[in-house]
Structures are given as structure tokens and as C-alpha cells.
C-alpha atoms as a PDB file:
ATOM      1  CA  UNK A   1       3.886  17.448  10.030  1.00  0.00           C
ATOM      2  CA  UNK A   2       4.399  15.682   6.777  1.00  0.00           C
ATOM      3  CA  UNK A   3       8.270  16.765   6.354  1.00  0.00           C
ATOM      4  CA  UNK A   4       8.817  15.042   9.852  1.00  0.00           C
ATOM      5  CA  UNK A   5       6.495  12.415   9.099  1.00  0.00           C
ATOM      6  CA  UNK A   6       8.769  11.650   5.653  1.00  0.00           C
ATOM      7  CA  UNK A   7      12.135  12.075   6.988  1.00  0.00           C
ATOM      8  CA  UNK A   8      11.225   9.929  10.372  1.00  0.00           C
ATOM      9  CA  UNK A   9       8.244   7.471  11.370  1.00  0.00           C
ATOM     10  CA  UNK A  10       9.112   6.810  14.466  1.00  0.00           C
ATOM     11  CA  UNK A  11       9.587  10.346  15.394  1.00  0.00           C
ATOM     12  CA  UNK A  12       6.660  11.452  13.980  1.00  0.00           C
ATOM     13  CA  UNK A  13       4.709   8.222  16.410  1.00  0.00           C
ATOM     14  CA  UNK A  14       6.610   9.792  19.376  1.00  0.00           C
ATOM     15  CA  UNK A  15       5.167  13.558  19.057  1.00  0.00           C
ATOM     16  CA  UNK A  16       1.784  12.440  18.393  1.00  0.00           C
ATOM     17  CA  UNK A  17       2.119  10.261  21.416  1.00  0.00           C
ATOM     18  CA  UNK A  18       3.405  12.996  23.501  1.00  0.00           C
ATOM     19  CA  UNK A  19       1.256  15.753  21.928  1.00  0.00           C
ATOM     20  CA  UNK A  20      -1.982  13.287  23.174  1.00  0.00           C
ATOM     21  CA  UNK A  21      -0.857  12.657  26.287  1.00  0.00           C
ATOM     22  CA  UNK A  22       0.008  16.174  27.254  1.00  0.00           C
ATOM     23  CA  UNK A  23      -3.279  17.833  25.944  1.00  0.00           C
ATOM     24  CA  UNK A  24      -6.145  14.752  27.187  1.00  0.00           C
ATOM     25  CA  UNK A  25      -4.211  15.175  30.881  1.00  0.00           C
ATOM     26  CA  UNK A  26      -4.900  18.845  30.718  1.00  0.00           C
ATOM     27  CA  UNK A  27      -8.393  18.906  29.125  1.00  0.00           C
ATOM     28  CA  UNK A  28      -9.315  16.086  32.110  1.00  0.00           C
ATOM     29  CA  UNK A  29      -7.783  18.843  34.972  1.00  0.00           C
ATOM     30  CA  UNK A  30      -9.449  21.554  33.066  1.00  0.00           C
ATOM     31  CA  UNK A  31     -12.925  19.629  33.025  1.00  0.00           C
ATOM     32  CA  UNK A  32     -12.810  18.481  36.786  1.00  0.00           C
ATOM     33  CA  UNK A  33     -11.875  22.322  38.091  1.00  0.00           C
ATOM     34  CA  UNK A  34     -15.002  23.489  35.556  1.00  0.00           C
ATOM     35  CA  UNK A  35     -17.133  20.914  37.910  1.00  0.00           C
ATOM     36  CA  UNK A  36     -18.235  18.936  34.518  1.00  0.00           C
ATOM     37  CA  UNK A  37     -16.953  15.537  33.786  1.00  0.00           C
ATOM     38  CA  UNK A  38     -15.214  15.868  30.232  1.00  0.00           C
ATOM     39  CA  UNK A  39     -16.625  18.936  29.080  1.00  0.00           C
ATOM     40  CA  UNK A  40     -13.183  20.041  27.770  1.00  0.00           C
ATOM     41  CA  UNK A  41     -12.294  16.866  26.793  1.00  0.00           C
ATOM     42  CA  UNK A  42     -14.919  15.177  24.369  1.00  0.00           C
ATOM     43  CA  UNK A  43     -14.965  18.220  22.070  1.00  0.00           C
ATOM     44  CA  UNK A  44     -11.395  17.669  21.944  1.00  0.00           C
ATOM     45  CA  UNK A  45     -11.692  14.118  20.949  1.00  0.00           C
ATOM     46  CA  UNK A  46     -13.951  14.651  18.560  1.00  0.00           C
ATOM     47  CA  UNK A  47     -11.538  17.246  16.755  1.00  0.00           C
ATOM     48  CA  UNK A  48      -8.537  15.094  17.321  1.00  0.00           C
ATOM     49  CA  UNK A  49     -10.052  11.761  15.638  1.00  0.00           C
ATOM     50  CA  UNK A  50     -11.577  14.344  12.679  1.00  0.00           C
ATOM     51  CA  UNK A  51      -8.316  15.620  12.095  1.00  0.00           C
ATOM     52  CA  UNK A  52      -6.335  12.166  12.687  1.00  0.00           C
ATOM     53  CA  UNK A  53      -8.992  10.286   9.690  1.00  0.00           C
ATOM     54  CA  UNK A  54      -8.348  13.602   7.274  1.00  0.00           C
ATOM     55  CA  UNK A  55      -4.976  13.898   7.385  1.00  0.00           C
ATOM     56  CA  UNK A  56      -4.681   9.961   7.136  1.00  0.00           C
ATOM     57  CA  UNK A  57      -6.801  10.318   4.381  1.00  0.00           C
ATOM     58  CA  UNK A  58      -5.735  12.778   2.603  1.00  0.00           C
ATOM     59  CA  UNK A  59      -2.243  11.217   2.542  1.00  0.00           C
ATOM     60  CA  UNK A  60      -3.794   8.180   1.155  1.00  0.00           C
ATOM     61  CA  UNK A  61      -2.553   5.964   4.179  1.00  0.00           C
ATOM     62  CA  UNK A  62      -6.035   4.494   5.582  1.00  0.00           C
ATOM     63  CA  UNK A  63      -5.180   1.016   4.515  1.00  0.00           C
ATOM     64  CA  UNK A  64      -1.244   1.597   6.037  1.00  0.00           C
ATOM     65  CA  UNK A  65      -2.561   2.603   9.266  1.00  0.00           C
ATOM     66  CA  UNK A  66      -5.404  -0.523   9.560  1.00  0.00           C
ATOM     67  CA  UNK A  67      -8.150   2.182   8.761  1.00  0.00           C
ATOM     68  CA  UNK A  68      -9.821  -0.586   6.281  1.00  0.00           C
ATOM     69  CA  UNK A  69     -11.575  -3.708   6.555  1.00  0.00           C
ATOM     70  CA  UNK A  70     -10.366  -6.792   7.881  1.00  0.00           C
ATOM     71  CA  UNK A  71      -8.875  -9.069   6.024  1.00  0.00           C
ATOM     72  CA  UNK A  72      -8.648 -12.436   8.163  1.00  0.00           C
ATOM     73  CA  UNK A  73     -10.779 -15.490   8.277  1.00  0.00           C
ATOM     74  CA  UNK A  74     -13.355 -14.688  11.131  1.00  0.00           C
ATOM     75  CA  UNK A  75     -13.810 -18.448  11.815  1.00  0.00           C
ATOM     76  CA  UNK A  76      -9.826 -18.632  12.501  1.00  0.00           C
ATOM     77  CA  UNK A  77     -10.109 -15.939  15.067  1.00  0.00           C
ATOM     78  CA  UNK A  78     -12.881 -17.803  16.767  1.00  0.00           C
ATOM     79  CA  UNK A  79     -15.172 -15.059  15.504  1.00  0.00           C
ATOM     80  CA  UNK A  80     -13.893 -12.573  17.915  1.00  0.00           C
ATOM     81  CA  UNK A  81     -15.699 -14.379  21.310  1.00  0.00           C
ATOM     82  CA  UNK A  82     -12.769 -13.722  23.499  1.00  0.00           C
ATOM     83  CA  UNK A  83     -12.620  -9.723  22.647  1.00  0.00           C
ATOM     84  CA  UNK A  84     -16.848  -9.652  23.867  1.00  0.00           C
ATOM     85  CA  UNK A  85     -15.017 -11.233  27.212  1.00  0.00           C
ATOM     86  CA  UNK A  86     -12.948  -8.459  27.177  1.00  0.00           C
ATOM     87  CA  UNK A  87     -15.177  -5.331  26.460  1.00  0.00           C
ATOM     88  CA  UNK A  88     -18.003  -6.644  29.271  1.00  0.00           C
ATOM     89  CA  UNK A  89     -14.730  -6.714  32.252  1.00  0.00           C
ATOM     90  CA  UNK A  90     -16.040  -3.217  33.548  1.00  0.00           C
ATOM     91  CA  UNK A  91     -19.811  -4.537  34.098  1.00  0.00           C
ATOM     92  CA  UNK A  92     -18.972  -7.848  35.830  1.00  0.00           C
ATOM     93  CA  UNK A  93     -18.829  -6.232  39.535  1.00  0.00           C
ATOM     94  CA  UNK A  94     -22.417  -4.891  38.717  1.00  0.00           C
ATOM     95  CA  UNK A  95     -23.606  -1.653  37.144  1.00  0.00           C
ATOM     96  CA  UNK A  96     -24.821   1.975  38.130  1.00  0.00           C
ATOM     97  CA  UNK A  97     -24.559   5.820  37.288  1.00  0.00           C
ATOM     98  CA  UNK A  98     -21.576   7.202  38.474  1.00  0.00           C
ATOM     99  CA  UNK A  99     -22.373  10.282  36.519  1.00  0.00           C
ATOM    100  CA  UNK A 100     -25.387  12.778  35.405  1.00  0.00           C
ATOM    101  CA  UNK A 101     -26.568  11.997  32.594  1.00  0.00           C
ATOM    102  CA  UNK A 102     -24.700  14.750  30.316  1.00  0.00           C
ATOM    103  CA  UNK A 103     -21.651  14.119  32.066  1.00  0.00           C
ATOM    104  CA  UNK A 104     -22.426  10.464  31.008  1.00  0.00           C
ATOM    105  CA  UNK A 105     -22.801  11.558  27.384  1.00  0.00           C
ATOM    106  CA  UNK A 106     -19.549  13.094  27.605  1.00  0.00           C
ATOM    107  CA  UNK A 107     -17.458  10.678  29.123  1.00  0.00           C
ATOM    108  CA  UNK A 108     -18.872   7.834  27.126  1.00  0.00           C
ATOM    109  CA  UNK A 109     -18.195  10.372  24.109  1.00  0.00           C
ATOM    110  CA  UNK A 110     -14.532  11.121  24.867  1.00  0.00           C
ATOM    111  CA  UNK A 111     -14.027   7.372  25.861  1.00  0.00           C
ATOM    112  CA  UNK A 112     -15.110   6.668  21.951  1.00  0.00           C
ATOM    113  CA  UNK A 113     -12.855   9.424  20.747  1.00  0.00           C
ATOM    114  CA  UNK A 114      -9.939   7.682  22.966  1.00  0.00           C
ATOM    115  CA  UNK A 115     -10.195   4.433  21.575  1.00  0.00           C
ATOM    116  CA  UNK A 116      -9.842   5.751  18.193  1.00  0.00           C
ATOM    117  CA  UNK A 117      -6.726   7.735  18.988  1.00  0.00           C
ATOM    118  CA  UNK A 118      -5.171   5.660  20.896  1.00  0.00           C
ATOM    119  CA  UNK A 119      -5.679   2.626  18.296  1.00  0.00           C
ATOM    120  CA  UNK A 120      -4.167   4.952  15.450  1.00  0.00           C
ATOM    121  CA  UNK A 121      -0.829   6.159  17.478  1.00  0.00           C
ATOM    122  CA  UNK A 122      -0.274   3.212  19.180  1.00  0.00           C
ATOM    123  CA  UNK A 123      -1.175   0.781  16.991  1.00  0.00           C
ATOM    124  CA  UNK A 124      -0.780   2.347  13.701  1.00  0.00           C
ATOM    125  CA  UNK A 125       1.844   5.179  13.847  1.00  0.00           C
ATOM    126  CA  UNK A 126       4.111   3.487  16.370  1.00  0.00           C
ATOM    127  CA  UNK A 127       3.903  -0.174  15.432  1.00  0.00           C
ATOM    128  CA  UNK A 128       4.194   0.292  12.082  1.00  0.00           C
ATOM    129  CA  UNK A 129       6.913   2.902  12.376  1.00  0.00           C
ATOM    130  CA  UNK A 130       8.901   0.209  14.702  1.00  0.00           C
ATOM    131  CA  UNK A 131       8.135  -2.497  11.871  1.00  0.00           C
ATOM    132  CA  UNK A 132      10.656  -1.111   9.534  1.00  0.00           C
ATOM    133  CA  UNK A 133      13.774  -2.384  11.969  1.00  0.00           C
ATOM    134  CA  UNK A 134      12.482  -5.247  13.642  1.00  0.00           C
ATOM    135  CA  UNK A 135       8.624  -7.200  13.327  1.00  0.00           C
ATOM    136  CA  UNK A 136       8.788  -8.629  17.126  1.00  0.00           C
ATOM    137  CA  UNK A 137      10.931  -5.678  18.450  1.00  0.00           C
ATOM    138  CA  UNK A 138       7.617  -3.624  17.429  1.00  0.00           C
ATOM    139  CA  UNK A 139       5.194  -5.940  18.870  1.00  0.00           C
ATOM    140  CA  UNK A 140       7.114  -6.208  22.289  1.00  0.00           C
ATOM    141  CA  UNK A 141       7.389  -1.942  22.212  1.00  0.00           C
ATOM    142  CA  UNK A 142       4.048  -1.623  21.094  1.00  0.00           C
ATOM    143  CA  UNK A 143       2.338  -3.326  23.738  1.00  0.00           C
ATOM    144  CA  UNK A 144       4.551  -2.404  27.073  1.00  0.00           C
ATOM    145  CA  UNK A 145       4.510   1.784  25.637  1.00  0.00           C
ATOM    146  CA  UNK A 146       1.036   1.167  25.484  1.00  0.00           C
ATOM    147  CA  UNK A 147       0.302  -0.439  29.221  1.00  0.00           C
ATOM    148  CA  UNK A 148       3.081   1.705  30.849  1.00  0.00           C
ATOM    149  CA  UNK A 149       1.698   5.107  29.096  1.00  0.00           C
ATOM    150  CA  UNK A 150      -1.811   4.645  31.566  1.00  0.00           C
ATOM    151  CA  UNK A 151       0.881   5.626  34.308  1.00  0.00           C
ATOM    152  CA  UNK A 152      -0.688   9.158  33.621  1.00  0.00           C
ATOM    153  CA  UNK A 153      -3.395   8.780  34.784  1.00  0.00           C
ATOM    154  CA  UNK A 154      -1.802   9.524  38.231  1.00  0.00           C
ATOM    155  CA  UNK A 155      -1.757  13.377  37.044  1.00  0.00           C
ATOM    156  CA  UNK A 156      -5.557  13.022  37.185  1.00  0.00           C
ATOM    157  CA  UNK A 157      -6.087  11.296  40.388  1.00  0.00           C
ATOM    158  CA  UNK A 158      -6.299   7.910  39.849  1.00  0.00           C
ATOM    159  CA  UNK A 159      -5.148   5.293  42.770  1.00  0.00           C
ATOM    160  CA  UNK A 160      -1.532   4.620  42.519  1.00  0.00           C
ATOM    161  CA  UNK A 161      -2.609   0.642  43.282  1.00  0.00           C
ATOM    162  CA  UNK A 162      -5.907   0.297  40.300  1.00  0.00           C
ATOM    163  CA  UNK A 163      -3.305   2.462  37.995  1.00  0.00           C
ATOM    164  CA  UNK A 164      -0.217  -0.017  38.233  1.00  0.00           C
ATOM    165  CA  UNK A 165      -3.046  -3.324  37.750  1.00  0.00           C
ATOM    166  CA  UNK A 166      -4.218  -1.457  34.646  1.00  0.00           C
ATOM    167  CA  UNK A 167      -0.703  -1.054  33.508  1.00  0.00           C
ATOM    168  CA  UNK A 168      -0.541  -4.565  33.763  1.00  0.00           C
ATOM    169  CA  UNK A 169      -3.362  -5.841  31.467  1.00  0.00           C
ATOM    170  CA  UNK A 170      -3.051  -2.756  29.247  1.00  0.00           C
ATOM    171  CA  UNK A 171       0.125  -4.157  28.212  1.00  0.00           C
ATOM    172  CA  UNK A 172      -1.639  -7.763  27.658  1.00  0.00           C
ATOM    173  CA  UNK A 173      -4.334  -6.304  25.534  1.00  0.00           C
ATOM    174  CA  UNK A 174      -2.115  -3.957  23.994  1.00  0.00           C
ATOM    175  CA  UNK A 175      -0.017  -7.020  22.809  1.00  0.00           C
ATOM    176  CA  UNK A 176      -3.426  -9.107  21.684  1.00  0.00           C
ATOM    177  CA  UNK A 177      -4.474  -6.190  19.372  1.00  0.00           C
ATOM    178  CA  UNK A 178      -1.348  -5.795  18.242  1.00  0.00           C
ATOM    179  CA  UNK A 179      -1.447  -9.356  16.831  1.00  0.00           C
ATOM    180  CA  UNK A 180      -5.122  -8.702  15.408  1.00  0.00           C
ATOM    181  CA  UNK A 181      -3.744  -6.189  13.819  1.00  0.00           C
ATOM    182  CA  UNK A 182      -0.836  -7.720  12.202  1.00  0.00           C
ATOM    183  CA  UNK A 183      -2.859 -10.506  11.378  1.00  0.00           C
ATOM    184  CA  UNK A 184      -5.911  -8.902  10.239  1.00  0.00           C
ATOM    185  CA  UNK A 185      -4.417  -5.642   8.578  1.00  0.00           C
ATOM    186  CA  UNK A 186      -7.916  -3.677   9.924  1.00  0.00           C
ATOM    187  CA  UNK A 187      -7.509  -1.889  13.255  1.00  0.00           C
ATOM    188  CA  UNK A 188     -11.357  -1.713  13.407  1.00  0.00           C
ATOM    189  CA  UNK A 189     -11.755  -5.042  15.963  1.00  0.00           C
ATOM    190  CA  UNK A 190      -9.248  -2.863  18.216  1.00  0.00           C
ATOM    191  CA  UNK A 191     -10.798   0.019  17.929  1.00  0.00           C
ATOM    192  CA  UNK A 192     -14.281  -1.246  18.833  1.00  0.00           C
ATOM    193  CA  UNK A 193     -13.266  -3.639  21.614  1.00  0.00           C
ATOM    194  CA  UNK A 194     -11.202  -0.613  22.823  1.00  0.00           C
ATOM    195  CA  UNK A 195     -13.672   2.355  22.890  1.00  0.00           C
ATOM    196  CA  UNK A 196     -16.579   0.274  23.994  1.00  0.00           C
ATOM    197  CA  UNK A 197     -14.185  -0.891  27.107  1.00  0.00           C
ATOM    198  CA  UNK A 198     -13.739   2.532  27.862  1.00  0.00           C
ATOM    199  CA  UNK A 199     -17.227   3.878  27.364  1.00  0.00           C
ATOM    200  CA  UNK A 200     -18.753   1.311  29.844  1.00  0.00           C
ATOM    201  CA  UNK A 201     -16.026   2.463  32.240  1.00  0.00           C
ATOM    202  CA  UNK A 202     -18.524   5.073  33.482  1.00  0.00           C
ATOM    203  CA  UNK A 203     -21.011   2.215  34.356  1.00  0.00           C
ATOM    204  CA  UNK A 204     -18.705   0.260  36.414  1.00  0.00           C
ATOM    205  CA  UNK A 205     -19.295  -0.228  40.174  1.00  0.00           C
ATOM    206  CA  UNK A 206     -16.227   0.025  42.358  1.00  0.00           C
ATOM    207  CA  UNK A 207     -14.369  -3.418  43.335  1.00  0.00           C
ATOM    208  CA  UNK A 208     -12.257  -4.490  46.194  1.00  0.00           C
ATOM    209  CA  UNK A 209      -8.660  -4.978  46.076  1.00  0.00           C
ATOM    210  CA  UNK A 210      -9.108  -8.789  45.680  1.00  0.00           C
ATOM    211  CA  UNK A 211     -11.463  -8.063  42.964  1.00  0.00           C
ATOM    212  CA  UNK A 212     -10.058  -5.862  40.790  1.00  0.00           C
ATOM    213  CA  UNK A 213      -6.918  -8.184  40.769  1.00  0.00           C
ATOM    214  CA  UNK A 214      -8.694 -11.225  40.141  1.00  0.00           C
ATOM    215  CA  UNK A 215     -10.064  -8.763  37.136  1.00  0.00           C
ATOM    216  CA  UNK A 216      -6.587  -7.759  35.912  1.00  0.00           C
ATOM    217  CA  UNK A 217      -5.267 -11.570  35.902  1.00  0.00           C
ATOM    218  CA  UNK A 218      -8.350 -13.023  34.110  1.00  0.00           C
ATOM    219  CA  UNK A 219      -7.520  -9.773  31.318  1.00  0.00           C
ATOM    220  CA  UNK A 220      -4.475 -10.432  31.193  1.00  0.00           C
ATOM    221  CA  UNK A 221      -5.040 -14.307  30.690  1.00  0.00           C
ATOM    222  CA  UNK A 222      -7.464 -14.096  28.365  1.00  0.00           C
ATOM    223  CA  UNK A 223      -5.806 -11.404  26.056  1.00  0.00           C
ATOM    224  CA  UNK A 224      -2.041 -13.684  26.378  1.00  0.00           C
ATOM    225  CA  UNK A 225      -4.102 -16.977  25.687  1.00  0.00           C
ATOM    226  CA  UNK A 226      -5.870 -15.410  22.598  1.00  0.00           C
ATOM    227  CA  UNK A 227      -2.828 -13.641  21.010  1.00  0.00           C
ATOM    228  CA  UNK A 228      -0.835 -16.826  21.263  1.00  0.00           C
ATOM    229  CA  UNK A 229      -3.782 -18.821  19.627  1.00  0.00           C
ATOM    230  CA  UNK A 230      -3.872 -16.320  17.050  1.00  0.00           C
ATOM    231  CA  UNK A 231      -0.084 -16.420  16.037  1.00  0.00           C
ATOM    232  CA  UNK A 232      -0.097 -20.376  15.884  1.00  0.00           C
ATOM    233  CA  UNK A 233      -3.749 -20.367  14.325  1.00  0.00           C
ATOM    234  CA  UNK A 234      -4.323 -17.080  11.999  1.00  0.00           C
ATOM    235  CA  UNK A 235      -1.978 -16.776   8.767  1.00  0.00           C
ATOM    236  CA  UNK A 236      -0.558 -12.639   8.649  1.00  0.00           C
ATOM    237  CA  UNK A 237      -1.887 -10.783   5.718  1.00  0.00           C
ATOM    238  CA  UNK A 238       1.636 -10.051   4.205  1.00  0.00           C
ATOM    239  CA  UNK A 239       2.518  -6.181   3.027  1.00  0.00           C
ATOM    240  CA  UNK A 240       2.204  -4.685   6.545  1.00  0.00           C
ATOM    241  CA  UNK A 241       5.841  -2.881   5.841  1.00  0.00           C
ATOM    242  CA  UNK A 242       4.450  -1.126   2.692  1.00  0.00           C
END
């Protein structure tokens, strides 16, 4: 891993990309025909983000891959109001318990995992891989990989119509924390908005059609409105490329 990782960033992005995809799908098909929501899959999440932090560690990357603190002004980024907006979408038609109560552990344990991973690849490996060629070639590949790669979540059984709206804003709030991120240098905001999102997933109560698009505009809105207020308002921390 560290000889591809040396001779080629990107490459090295694209594996661990493909390598998560390809082992979550099957750990989520595993789990459902075991008859336990995530059983397969939050140990695996936990021993995926262990070994993501140690190996980022040990390579002394943390602050490379936004695995520090942030390094903005808070009051410039409006003190983060618009990502609470964000994280709350999936409680706004109402809440119950979809699940038992361990398979409610689990999920909202894998869901953590996720948004760590997905942060780190996505965010980190890829964006900053991407950065070396072109700054807003990155940002634009970043964000649409990131909303177009929720297309498998067809191979689980998700609804062709609630997969291709969450392609949609994925790629919005892909592209917002892709800008906290540049900005910031920390991809602890993303992280947190992201996992939480997930996690209360499993508390969400079902919408209509006209709902869950009225959801995926007002996302989408709010994530575009708040990354362009952050690009003309926020100063980058320079020494992203290093």
C-alpha cells in the first residue's frame, strides 16, 4: 500500500474507493440474509476507520488528510449554523424506531464508522490526490464521485427514485465540505455533520414523493448557498498541496 501510495495518489484514492465500496455492499447483503441489520457491517467499520487513523498516522499524514483541528475563523463560517440545518434533514418528516434496539446500535454505529471513511477517501485521499493537477478540477470531481458513488445503494435495495434525489444533494454537500475543507484544513466539521446525518437516518419516518424532493432541493440549496458564501467570505488556509 505505501509503494502504490508513493508512486501514485490518485491511484491509491481509486482502490480505497473501490475496495470500500465493494466490501460495505457485501457486508450490508451479508447482514440482511443473517436477519440482523448491520451485524456484519459495524464491526467492519470499526476495523476500517482503526486501520484508516493508524496507517494515516503512522505515515505522519493526519494534518495532510484534514485529520487536525480547524484552522478557520468560526465567526466567518457563520459558526457552522447552516451544517446543524443539514444534519437535522432526516428528523424533519417526524421521528420513530425503524429498528430493535441492537439493530439500532448497529446501524447508528456503522453510520459513524461511514462518515469517517467516507470523509477520509473522498475528501482526503481523492481531493487532495486531484489537487496536485488542478485546485477546481478536484473540487468539481470530488463532489459529483461523491453524489454519483450512492448509486450503489441500488445493490442493496434502495428505490431507484429516493437513490437518484440522494445523488443529487450528495453531490451538493459533497461540494460544501469540500470547500470547508479547503478552507478550514480540518475534515472534522465534515466528518461530524456527515456521520451524525447518517446515524439519525435510522430515526427517520418515511416521506412522500413531494416530500422527499422538496427535502433534496432545500439540501441542495442550502449546501450551494453556503459553499458559495464560504469561497467569497472565508480566506483558504494555504499549504493544502504539501
Amino acid at each position: 500500500m505505501n509503494r502504490l501510495y508513493k508512486k501514485n495518489e490518485l491511484m491509491f484514492s481509486l482502490v480505497w474507493i473501490a475496495v470500500y465500496v465493494v466490501l460495505f455492499s457485501f457486508s450490508d447483503s451479508l447482514s440482511i440474509s443473517l436477519g440482523i441489520e448491520k451485524i456484519v457491517t459495524a464491526p467492519l467499520g470499526v476495523l476500517f476507520v482503526v486501520f484508516l487513523w493508524c496507517w494515516i498516522k503512522k505515515q505522519d499524514l493526519l494534518e495532510k488528510y484534514g485529520l487536525c483541528s480547524f484552522k478557520g475563523d468560526v465567526k466567518k463560517y457563520l459558526y457552522f449554523i447552516p451544517l446543524a440545518l443539514i444534519v437535522t434533514c432526516n428528523l424533519w418528516n417526524g421521528v420513530t424506531l425503524n429498528l430493535s434496539v441492537a439493530e439500532t446500535s448497529l446501524y447508528i454505529l456503522s453510520m459513524l464508522c461511514v462518515g469517517f471513511i467516507e470523509e477520509v477517501i473522498f475528501r482526503g485521499f481523492l481531493f487532495k490526490a486531484l489537487c496536485i493537477e488542478n485546485l477546481k478540477r478536484a473540487i468539481l470531481i470530488s463532489s459529483i464521485t461523491f453524489g454519483v458513488g450512492h448509486v450503489v445503494n441500488l445493490l442493496n435495495g434502495a428505490e431507484v427514485f429516493l437513490t437518484v434525489l440522494q445523488m443529487g444533494y450528495a453531490t451538493a454537500i459533497g461540494f460544501l465540505f469540500t470547500i470547508i475543507f479547503y478552507k478550514g484544513k480540518s475534515l472534522f466539521p465534515c466528518i461530524i455533520v456527515h456521520s451524525i446525518f447518517n446515524a439519525l437516518s435510522v430515526f427517520a419516518v418515511e416521506g412522500s414523493h413531494v416530500f422527499n424532493i422538496i427535502t433534496a432541493i432545500v439540501l441542495s440549496a442550502i449546501s450551494i448557498g453556503y459553499a458559495v458564501w464560504l469561497m467569497k467570505k472565508a480566506e483558504p488556509i494555504y499549504g493544502l498541496n504539501s
